[in-house]
Protein backbone atom coordinates (compact mmCIF):
# COMPACT_ATOMS: atom_id res chain seq x y z
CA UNK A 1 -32.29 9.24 18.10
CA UNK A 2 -32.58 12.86 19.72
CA UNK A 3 -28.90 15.03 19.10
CA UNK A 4 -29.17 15.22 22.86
CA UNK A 5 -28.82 10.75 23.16
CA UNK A 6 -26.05 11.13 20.40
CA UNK A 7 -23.33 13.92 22.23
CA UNK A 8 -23.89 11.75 25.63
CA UNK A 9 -23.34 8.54 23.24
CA UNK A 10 -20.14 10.37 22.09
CA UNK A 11 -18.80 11.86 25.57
CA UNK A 12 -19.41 8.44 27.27
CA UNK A 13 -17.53 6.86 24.40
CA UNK A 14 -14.68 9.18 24.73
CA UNK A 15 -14.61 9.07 28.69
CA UNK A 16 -14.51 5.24 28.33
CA UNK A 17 -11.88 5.40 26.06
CA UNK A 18 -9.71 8.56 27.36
CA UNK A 19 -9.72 7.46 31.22
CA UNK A 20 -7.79 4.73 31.56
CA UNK A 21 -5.29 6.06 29.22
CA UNK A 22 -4.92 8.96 31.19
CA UNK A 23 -4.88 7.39 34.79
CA UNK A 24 -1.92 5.69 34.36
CA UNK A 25 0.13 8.47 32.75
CA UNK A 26 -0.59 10.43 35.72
CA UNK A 27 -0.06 8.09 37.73
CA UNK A 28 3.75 6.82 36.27
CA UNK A 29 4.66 10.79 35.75
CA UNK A 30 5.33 11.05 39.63
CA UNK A 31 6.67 7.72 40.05
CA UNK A 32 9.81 5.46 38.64
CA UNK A 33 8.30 2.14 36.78
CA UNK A 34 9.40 -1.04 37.44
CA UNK A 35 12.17 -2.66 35.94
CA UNK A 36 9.93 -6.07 35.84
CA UNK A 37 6.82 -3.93 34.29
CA UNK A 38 9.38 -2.73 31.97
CA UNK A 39 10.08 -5.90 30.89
CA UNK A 40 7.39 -7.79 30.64
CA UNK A 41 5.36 -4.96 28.82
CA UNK A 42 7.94 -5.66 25.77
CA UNK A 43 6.12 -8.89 25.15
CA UNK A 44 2.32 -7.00 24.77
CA UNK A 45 2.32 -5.81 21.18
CA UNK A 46 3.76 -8.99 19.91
CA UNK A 47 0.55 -10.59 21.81
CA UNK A 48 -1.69 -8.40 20.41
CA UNK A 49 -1.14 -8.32 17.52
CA UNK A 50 -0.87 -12.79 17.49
CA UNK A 51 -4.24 -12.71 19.11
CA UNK A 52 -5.78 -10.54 16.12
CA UNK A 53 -3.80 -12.45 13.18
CA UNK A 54 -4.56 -16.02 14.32
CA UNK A 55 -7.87 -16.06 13.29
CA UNK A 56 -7.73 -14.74 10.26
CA UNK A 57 -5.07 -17.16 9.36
CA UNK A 58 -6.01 -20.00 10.97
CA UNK A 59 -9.52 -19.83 10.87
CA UNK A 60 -11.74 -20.65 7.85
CA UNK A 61 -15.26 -20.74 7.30
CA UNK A 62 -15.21 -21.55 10.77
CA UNK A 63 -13.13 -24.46 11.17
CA UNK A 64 -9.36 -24.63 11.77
CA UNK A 65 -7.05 -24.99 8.94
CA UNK A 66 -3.48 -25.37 8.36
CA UNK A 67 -2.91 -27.84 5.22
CA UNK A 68 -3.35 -25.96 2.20
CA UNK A 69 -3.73 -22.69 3.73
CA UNK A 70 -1.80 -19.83 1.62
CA UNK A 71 -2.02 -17.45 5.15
CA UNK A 72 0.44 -19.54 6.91
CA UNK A 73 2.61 -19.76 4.42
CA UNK A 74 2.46 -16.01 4.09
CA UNK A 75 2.12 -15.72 8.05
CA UNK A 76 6.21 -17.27 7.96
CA UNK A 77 7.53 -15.36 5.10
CA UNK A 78 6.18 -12.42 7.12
CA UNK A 79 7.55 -13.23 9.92
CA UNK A 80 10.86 -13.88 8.52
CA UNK A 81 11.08 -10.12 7.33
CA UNK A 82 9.76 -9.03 10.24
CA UNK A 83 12.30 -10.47 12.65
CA UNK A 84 15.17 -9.53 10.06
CA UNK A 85 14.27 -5.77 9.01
CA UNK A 86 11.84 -5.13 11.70
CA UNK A 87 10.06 -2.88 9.52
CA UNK A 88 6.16 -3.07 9.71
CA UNK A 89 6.01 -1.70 6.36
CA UNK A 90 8.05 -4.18 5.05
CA UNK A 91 6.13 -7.00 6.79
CA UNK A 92 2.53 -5.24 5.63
CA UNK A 93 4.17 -5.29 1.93
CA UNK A 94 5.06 -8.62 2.01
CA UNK A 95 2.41 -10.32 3.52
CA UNK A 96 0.10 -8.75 0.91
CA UNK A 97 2.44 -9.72 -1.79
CA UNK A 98 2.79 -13.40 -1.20
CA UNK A 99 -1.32 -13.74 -0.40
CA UNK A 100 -1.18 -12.49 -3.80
CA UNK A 101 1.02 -14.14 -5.43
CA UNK A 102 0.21 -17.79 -3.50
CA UNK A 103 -3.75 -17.03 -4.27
CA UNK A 104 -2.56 -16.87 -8.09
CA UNK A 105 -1.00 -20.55 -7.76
């Protein structure tokens, strides 16, 4: 690969990725947003960041797994520190704790 292919690799990759976080800042500067847009984008990070844990707690060696499976346990002692302190350092701490501490069972 010439240096030329890799800084039009780079800007593309940075256009792709700086565009359409830039569009719609310019375009919500001038206007109000929506009290239902409001709303309903209060529900996206908890989505996002369910669609990136299920498989890694659900999922093993390809097949779907719940009996036996230390994750989900963790997964709801997570969740129950999550939803009381809502402290994503306390949730990171503790999910790594009790796959620890279950894996040692």
């Amino acid at each position: 690969m010439s240096n030329r292919y890799l800084l039009l690799l780079i800007l593309s990759l940075f256009a792709a990725s700086y565009i359409p976080r830039v569009i719609p800042m310019l375009y919500f500067s001038q206007r109000r947003v929506p009290e239902w847009f409001t709303e309903w984008m209060k529900f996206v990070p908890i989505s996002l960041f369910a669609a990136l844990v299920f498989k890694d707690v659900f999922i093993s060696h390809e097949h779907f797994e719940i009996g036996g499976n230390i994750r989900v346990v963790a997964m709801f002692l997570v969740a129950g520190v999550a939803y009381k302190t809502r402290s994503m350092a306390w949730s990171v701490i503790t999910g790594l704790a009790a796959v620890f501490l279950l894996s040692l069972l």
